[in-house]
PDB file of N, CA and C in Angstrom:
ATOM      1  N   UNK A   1      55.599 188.202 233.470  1.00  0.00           N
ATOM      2  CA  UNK A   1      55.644 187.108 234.430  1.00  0.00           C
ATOM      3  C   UNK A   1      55.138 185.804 233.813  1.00  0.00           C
ATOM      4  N   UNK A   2      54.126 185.993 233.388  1.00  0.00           N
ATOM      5  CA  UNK A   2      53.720 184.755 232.367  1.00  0.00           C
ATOM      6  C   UNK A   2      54.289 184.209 231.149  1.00  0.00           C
ATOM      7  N   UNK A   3      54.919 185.198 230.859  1.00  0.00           N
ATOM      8  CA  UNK A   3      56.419 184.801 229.811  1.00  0.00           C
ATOM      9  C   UNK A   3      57.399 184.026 230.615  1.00  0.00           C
ATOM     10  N   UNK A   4      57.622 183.745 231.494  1.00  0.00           N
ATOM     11  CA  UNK A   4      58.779 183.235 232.308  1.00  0.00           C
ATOM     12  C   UNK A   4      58.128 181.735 232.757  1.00  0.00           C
ATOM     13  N   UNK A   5      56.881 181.739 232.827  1.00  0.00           N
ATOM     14  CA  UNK A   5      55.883 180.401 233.543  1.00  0.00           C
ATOM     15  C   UNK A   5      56.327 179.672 232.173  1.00  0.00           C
ATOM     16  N   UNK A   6      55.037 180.245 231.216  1.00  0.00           N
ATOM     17  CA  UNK A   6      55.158 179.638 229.708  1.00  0.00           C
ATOM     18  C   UNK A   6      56.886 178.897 228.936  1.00  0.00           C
ATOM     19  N   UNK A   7      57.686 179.579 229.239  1.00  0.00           N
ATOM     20  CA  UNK A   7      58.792 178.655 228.965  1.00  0.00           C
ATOM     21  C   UNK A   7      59.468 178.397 229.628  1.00  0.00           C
ATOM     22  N   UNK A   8      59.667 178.065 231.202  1.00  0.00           N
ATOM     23  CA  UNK A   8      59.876 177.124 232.066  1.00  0.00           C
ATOM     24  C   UNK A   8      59.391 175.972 231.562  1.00  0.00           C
ATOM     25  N   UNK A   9      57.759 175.934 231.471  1.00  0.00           N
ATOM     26  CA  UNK A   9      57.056 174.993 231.196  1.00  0.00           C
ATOM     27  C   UNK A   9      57.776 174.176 230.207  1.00  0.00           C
ATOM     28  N   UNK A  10      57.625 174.968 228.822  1.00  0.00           N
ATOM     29  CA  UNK A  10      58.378 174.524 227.724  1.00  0.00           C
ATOM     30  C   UNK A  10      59.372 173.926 227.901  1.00  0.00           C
ATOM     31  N   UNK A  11      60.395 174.563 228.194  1.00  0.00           N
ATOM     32  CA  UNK A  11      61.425 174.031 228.687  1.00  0.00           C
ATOM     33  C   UNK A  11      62.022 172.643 229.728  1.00  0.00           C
ATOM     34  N   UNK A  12      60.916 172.282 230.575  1.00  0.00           N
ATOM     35  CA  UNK A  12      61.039 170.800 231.006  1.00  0.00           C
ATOM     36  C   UNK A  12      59.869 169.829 230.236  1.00  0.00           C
ATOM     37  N   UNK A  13      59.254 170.471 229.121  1.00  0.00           N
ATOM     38  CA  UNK A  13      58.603 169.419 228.126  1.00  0.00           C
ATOM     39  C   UNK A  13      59.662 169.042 227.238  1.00  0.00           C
ATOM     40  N   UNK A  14      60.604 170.191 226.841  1.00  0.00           N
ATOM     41  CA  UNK A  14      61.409 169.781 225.874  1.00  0.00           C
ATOM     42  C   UNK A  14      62.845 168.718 226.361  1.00  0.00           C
ATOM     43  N   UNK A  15      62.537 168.760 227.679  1.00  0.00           N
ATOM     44  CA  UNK A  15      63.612 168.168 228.464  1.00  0.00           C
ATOM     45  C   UNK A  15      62.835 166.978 228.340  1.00  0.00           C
ATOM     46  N   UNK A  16      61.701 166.788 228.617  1.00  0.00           N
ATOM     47  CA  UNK A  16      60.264 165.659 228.828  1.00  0.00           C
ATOM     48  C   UNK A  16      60.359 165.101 227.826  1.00  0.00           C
ATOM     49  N   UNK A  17      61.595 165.287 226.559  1.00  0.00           N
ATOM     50  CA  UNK A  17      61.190 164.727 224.863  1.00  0.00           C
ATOM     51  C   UNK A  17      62.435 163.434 224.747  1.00  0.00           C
ATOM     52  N   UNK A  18      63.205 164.331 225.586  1.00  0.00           N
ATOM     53  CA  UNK A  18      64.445 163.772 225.255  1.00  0.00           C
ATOM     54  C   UNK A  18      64.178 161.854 225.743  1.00  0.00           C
ATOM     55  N   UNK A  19      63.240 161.507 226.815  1.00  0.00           N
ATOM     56  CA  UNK A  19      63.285 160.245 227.432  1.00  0.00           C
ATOM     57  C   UNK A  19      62.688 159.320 226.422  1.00  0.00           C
ATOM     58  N   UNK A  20      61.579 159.698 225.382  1.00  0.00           N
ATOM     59  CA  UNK A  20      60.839 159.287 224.183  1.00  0.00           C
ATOM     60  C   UNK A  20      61.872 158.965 222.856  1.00  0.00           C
ATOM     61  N   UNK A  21      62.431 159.956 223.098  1.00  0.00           N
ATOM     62  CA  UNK A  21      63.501 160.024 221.605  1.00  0.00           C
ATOM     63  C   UNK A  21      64.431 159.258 222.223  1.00  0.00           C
ATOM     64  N   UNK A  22      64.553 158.848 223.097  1.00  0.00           N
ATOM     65  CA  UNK A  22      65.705 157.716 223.298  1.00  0.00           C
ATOM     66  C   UNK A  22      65.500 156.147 223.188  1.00  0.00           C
ATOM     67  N   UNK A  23      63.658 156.224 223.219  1.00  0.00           N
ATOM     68  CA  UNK A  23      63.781 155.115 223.007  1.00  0.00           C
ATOM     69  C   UNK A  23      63.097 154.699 221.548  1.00  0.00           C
ATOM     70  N   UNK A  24      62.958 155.546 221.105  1.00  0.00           N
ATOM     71  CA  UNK A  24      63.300 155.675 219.548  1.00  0.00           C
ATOM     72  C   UNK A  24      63.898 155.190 218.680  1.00  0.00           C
ATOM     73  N   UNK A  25      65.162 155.845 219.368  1.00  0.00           N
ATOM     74  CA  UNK A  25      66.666 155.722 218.579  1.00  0.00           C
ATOM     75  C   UNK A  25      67.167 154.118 219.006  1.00  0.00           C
ATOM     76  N   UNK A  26      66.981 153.749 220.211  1.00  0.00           N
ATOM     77  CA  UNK A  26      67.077 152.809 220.820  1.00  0.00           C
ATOM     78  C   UNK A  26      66.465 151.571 221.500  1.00  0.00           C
ATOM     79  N   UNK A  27      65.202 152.324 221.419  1.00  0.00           N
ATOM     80  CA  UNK A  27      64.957 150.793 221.377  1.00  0.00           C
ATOM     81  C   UNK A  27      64.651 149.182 221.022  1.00  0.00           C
ATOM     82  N   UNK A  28      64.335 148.507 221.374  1.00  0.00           N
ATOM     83  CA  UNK A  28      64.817 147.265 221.168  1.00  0.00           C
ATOM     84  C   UNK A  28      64.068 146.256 220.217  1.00  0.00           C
ATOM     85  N   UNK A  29      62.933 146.680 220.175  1.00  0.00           N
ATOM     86  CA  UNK A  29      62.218 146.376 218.984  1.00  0.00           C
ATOM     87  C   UNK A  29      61.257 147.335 218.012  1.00  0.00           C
ATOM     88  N   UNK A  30      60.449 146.886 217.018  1.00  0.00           N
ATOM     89  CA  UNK A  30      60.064 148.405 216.494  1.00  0.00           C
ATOM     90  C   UNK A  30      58.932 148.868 216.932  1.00  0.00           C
ATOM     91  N   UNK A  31      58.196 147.996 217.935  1.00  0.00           N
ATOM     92  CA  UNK A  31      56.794 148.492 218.806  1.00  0.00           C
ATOM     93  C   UNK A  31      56.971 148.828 219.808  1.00  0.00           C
ATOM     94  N   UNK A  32      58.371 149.269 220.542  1.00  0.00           N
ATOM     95  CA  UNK A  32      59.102 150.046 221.414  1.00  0.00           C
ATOM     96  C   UNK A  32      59.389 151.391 220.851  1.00  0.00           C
ATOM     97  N   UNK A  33      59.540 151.577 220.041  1.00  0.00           N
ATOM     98  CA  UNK A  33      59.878 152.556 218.759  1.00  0.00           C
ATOM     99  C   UNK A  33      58.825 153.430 218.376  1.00  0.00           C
ATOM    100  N   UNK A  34      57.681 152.479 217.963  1.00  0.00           N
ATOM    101  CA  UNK A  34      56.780 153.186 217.627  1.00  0.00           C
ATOM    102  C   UNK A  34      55.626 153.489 219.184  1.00  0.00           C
ATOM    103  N   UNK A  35      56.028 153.238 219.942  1.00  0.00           N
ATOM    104  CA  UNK A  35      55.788 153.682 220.905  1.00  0.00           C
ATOM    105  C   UNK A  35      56.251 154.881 221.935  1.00  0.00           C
ATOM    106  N   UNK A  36      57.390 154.860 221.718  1.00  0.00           N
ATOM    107  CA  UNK A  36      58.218 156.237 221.528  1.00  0.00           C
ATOM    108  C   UNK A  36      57.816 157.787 220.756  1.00  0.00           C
ATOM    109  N   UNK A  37      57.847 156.817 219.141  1.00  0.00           N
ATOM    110  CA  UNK A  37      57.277 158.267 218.567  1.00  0.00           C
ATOM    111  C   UNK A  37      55.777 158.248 218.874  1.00  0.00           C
ATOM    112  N   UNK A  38      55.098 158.111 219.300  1.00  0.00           N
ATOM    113  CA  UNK A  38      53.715 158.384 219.851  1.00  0.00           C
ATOM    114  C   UNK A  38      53.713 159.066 221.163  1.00  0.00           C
ATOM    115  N   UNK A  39      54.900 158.602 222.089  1.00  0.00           N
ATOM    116  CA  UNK A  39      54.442 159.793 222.800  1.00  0.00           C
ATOM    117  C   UNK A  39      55.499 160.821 222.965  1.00  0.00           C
ATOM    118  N   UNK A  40      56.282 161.252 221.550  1.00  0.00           N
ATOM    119  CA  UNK A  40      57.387 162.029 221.058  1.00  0.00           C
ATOM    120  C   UNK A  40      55.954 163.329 220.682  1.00  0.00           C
ATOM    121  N   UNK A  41      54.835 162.364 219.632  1.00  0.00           N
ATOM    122  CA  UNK A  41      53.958 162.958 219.216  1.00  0.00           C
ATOM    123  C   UNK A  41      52.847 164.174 220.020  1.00  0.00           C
ATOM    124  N   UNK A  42      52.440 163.104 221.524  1.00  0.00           N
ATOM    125  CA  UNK A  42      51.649 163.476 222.386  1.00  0.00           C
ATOM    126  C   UNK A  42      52.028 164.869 223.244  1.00  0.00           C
ATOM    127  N   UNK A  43      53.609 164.856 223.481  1.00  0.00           N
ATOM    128  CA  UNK A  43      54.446 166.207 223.861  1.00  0.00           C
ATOM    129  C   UNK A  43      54.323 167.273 222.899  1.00  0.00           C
ATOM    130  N   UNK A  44      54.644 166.780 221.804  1.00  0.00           N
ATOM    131  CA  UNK A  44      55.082 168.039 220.897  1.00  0.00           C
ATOM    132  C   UNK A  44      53.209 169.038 220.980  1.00  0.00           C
ATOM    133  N   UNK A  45      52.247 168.033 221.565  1.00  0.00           N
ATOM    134  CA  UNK A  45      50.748 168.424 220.908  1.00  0.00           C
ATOM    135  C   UNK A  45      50.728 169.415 222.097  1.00  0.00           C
ATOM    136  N   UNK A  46      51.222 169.362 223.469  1.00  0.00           N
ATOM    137  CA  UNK A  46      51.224 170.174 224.351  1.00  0.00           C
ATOM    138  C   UNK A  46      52.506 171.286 224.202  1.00  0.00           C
ATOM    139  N   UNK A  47      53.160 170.758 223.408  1.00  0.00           N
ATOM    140  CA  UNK A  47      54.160 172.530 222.946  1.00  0.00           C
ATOM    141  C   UNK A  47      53.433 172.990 221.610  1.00  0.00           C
ATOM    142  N   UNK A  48      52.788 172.904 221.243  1.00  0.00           N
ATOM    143  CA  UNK A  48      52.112 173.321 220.165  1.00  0.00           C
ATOM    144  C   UNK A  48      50.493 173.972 221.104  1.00  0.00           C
ATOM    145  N   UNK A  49      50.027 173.688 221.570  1.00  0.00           N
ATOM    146  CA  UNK A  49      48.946 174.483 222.445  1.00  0.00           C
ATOM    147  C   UNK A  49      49.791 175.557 223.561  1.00  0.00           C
ATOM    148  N   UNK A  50      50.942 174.712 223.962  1.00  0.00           N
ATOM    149  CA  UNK A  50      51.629 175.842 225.133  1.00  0.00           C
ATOM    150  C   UNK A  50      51.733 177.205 224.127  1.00  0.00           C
ATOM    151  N   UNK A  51      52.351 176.638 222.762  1.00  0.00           N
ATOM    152  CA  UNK A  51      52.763 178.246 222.248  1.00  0.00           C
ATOM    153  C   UNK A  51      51.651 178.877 221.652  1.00  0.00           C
ATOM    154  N   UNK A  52      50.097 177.940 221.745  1.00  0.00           N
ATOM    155  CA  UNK A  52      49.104 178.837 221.231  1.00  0.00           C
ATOM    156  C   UNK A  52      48.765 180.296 222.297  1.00  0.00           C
ATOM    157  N   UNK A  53      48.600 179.510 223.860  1.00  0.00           N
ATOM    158  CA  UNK A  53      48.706 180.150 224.757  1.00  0.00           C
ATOM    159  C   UNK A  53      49.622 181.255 224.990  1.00  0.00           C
ATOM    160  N   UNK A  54      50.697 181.208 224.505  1.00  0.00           N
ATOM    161  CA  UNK A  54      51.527 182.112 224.662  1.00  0.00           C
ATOM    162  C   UNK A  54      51.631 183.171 223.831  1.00  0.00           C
ATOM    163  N   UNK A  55      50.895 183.190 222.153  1.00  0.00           N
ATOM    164  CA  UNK A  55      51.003 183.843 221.717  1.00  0.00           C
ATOM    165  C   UNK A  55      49.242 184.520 221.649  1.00  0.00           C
ATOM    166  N   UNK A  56      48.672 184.055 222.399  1.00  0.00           N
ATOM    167  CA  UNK A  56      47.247 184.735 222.240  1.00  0.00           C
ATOM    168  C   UNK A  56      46.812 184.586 221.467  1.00  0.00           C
ATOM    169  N   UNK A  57      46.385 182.736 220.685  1.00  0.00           N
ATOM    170  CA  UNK A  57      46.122 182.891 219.240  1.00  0.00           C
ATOM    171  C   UNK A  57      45.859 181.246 219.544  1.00  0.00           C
ATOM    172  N   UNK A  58      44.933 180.878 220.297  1.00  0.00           N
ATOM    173  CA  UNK A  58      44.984 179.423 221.060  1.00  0.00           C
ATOM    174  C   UNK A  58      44.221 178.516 220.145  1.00  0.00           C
ATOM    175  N   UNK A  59      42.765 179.049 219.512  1.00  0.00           N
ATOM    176  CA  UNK A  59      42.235 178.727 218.367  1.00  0.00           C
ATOM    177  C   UNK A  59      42.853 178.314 216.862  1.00  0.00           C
ATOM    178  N   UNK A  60      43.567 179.026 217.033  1.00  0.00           N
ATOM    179  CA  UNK A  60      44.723 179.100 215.539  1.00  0.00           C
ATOM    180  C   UNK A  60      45.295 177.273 215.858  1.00  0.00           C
ATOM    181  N   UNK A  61      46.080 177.455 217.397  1.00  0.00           N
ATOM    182  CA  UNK A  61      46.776 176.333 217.534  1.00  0.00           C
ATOM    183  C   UNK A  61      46.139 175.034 217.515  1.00  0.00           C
ATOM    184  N   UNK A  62      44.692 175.593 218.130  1.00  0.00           N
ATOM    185  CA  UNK A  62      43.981 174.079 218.351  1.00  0.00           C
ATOM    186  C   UNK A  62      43.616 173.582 217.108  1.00  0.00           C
ATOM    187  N   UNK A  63      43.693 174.179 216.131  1.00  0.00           N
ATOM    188  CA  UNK A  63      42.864 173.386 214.771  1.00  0.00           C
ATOM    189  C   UNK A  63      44.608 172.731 214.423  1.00  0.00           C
ATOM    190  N   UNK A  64      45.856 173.566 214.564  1.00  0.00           N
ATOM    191  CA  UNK A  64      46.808 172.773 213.963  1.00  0.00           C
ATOM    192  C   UNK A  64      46.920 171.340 214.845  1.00  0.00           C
ATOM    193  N   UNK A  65      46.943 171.970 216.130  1.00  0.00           N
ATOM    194  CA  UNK A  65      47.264 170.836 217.102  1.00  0.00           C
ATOM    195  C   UNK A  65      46.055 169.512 216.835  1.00  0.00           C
ATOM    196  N   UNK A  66      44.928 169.517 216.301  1.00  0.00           N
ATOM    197  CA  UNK A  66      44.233 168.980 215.799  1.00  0.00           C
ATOM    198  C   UNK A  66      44.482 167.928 215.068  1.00  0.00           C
ATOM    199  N   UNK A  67      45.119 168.702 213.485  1.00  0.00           N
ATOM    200  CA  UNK A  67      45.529 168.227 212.810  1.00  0.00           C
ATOM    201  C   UNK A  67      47.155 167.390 213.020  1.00  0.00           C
ATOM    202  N   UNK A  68      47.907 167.564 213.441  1.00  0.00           N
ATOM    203  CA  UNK A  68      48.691 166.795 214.105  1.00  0.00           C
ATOM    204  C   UNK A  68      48.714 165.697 214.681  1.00  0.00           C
ATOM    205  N   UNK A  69      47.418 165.603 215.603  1.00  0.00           N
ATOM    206  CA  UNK A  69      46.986 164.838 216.260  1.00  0.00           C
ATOM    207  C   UNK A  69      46.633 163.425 215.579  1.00  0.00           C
ATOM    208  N   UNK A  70      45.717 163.699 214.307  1.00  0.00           N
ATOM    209  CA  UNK A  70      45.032 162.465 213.702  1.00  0.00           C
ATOM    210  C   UNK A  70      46.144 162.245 212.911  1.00  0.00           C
ATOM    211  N   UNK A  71      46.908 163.198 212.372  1.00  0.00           N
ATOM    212  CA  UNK A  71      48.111 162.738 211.665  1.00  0.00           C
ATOM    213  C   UNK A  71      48.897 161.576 212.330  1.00  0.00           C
ATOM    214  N   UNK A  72      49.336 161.841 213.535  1.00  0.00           N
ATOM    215  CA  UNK A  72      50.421 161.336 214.733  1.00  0.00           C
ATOM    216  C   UNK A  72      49.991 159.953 214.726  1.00  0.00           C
ATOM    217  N   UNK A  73      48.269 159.998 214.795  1.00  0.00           N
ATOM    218  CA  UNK A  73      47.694 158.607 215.229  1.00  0.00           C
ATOM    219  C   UNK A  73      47.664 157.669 213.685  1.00  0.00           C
ATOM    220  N   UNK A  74      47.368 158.614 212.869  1.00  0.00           N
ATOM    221  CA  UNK A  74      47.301 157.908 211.411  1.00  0.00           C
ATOM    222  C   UNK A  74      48.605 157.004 211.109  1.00  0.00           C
ATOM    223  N   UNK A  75      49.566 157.632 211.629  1.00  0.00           N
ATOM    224  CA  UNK A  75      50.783 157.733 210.974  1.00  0.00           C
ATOM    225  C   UNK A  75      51.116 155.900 212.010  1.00  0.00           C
ATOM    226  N   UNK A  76      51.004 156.087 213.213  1.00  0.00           N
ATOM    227  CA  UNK A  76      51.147 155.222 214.074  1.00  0.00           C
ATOM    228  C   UNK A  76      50.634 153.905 214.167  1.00  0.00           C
ATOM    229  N   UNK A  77      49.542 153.995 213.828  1.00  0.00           N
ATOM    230  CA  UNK A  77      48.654 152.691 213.142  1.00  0.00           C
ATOM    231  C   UNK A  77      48.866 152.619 211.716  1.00  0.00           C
ATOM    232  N   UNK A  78      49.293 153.018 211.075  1.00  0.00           N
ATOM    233  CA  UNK A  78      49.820 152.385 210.049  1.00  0.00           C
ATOM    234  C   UNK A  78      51.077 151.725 209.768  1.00  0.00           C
ATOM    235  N   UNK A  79      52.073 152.378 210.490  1.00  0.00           N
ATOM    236  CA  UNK A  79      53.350 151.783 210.660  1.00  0.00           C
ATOM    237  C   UNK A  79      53.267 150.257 211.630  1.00  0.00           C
ATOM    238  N   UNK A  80      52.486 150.406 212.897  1.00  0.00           N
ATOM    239  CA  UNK A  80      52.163 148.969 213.203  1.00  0.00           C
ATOM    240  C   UNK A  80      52.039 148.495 212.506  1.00  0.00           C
ATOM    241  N   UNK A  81      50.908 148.316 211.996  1.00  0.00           N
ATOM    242  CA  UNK A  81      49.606 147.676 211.041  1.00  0.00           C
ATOM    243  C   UNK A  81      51.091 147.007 209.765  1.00  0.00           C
ATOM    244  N   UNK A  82      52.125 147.838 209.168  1.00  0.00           N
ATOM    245  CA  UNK A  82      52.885 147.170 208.595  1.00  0.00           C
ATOM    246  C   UNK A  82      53.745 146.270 208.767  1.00  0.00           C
ATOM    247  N   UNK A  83      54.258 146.541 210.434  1.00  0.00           N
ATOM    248  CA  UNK A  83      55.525 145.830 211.022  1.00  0.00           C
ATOM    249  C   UNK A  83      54.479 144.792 211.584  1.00  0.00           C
ATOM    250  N   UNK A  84      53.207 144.887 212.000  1.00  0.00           N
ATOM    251  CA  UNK A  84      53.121 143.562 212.426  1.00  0.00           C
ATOM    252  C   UNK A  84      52.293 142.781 211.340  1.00  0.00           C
ATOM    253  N   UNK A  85      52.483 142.762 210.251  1.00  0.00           N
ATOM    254  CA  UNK A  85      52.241 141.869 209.399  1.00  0.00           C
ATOM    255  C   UNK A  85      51.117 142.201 208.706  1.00  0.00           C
ATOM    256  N   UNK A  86      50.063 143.292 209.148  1.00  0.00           N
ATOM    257  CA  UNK A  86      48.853 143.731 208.515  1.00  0.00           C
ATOM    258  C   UNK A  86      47.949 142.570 208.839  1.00  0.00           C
ATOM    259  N   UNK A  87      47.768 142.198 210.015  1.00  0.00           N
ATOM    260  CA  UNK A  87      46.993 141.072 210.684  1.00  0.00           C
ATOM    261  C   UNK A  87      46.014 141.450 211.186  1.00  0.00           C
ATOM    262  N   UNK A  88      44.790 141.300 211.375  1.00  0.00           N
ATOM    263  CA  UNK A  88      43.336 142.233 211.399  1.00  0.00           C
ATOM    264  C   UNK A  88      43.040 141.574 212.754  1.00  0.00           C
ATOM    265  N   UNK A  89      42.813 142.860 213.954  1.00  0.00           N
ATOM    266  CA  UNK A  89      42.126 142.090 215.205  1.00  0.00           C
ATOM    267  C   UNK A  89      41.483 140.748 215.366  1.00  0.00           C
ATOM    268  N   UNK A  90      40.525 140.513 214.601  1.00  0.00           N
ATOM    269  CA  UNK A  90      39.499 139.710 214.293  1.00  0.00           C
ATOM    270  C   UNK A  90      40.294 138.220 214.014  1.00  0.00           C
ATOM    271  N   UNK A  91      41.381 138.207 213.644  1.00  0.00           N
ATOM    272  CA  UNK A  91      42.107 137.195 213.097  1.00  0.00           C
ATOM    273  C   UNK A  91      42.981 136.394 214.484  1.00  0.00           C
TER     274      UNK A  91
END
């Protein structure tokens, strides 16, 4: 029965991806974009704990989902940080 919850679930997150990746692909500037893949990022971190849960191994997931995480954000502030000119708050 909990096999059937668990990827329902899944299954309208992965539906939940498709609205991010569209504006990805599409949208209109690149801090629309990179706003997209951030929260392309933030989904995938809850199908990555959903399937820790599912496989009885939730610890395992949380250190990847972890690591993902600072990746996702690393990755995200740096790609700003390039497109908008590498311009320092302070400035």
């Amino acid at each position: 029965m909990m096999d059937v919850i668990f990827n329902a679930i899944a299954l309208i997150l992965c539906t939940a991806l498709l609205i991010p990746f569209y504006r990805v692909y599409k949208g209109p500037t690149v801090f629309d974009r990179l706003l997209g893949a951030a929260a392309v990022g933030a989904k995938t971190l809850t199908l990555i704990l959903l399937f820790g849960l599912l496989f009885d191994r939730i610890d395992l997931f949380i250190d990847i989902s972890l690591g993902y995480a600072v990746l996702n954000f690393v990755g995200v502030i740096a790609v700003g940080r390039y497109f908008g000119g590498g311009k320092r708050m302070s400035e």
